[in-house]
Protein backbone atom coordinates (compact mmCIF):
# COMPACT_ATOMS: atom_id res chain seq x y z
CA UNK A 1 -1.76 -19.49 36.22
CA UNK A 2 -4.35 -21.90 35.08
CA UNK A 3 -7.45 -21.71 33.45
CA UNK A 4 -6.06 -18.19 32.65
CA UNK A 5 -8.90 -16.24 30.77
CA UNK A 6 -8.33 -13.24 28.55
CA UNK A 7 -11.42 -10.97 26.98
CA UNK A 8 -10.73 -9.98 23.08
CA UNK A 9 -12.08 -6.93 21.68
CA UNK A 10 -11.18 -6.74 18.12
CA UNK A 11 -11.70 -4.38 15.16
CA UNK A 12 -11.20 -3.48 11.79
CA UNK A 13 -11.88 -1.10 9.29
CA UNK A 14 -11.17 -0.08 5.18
CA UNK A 15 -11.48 3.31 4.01
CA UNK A 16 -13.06 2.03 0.47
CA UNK A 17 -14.47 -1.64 0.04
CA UNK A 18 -11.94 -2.40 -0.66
CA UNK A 19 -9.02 0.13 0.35
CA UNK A 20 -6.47 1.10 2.56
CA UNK A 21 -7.06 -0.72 5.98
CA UNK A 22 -6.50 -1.63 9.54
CA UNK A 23 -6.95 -3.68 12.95
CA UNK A 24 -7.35 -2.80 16.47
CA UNK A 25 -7.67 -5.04 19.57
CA UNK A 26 -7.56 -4.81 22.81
CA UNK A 27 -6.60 -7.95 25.33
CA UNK A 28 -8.09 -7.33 28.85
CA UNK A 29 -7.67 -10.10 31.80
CA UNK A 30 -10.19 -11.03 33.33
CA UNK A 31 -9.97 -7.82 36.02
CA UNK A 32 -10.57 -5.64 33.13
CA UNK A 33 -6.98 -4.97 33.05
CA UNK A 34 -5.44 -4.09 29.41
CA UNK A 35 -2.43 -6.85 28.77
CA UNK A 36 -2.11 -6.23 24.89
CA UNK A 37 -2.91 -3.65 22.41
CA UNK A 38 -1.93 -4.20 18.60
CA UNK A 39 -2.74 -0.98 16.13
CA UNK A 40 -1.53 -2.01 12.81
CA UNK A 41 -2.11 -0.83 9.09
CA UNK A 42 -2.55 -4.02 6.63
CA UNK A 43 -2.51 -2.79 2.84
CA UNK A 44 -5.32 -3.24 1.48
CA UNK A 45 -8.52 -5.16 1.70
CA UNK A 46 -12.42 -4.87 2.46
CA UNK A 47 -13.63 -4.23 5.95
CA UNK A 48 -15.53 -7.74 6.07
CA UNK A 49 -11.56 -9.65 6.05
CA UNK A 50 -9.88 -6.70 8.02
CA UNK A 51 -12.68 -7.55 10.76
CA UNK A 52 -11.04 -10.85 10.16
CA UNK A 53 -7.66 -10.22 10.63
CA UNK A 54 -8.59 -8.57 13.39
CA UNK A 55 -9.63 -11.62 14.89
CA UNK A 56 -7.13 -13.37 14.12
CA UNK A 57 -3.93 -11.36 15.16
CA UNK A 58 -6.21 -11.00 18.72
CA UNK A 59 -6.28 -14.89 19.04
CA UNK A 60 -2.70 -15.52 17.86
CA UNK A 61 -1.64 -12.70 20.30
CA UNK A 62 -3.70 -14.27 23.16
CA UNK A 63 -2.19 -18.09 22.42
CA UNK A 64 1.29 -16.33 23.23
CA UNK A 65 0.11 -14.73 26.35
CA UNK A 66 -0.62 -18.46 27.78
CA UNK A 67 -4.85 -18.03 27.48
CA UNK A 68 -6.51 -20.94 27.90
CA UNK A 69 -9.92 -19.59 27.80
CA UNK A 70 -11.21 -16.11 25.74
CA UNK A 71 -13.98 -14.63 25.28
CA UNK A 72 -14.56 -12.59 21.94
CA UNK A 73 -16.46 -9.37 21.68
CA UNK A 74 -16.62 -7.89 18.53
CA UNK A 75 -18.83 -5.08 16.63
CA UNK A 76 -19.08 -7.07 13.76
CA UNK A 77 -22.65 -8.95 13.66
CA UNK A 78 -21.62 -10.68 10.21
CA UNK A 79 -18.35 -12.22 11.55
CA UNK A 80 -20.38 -13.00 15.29
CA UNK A 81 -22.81 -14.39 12.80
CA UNK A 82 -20.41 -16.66 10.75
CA UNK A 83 -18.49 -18.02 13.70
CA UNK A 84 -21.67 -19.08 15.39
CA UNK A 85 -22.55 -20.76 12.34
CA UNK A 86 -25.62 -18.62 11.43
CA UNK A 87 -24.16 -17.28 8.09
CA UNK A 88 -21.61 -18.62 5.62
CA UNK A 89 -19.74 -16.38 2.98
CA UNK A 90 -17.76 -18.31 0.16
CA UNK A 91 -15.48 -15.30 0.03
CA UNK A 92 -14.41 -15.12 3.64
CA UNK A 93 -14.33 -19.45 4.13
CA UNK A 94 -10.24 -19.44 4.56
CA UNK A 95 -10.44 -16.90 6.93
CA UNK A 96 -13.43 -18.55 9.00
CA UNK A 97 -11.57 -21.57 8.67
CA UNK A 98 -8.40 -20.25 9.82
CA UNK A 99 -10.29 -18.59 12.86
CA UNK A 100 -11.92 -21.83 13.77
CA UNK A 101 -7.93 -23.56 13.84
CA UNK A 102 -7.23 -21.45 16.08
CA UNK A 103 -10.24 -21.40 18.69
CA UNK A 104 -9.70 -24.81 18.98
CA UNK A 105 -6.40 -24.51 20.57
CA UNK A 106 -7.92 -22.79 23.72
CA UNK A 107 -10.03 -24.99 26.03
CA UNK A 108 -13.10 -22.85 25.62
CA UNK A 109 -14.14 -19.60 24.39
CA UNK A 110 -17.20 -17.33 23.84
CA UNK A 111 -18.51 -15.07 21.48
CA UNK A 112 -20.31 -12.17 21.84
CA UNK A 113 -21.87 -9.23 19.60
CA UNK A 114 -21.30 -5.65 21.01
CA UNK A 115 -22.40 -2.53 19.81
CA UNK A 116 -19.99 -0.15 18.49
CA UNK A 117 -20.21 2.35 21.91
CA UNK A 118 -18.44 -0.84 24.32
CA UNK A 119 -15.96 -1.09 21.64
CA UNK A 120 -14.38 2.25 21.65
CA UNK A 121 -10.65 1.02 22.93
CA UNK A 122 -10.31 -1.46 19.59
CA UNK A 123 -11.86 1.49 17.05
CA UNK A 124 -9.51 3.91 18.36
CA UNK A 125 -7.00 2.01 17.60
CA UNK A 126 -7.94 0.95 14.35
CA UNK A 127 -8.69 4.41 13.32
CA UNK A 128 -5.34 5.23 14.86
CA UNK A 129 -3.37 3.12 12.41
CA UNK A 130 -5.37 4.01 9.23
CA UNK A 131 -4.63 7.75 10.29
CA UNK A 132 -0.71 6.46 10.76
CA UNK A 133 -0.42 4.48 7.55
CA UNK A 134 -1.72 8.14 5.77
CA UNK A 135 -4.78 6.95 4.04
């Protein structure tokens, strides 16, 4: 399929800033469909990088699904902020770095801030793992 678009909702969440954390995303085509799902427990970090991770695991997951186009929605205003160049943070620069790496790989993408009620799917499933990994 070509031109094959995917729509990323990602999450993540620490209990503790840092402390015990975790990712959710959700991988829709372009139907609305769910293709992908990844609930995972990461150790432990602050929620600003698990937001991060996030990302990235929702981008490196899409890549092997064929996307050549995605479109990002996210809760997260400060990472929606960095990636769109309207904020820089010296402590999160690898991982805005490695994000960028990889959104150049697809042909194009998007970015767009949601609030926290459209992104339900990728919270659950963040708040899924942190409830699995017993923090």
């Amino acid at each position: 399929m070509s031109a094959k678009r995917l729509i990323i909702y990602t999450d993540g969440a620490s209990r503790g800033n840092p402390g015990p954390s975790a990712i959710g995303v959700v991988i829709k085509d372009e139907q609305g469909r769910v293709i992908a799902k990844i609930s995972e427990a990461i150790g432990r970090t602050t929620n600003n990088r698990a937001e991060y991770f996030a990302l990235i695991a929702g981008l490196e997951e899409a890549l092997r699904l064929g996307a050549e186009r995605v479109d990002l929605r996210m809760d997260s205003e400060l990472i929606v902020r960095q990636l769109t160049g309207k904020y820089r943070s010296k402590e999160l620069k690898a991982l805005h770095k490695q994000t960028h790496q990889l959104l150049l790989k697809f042909k194009s993408y998007g970015i767009e801030h949601i609030p926290r009620e459209r992104n339900k799917e990728a919270d659950a499933l963040t708040r899924h793992a942190l409830r699995k990994a017993g923090s």
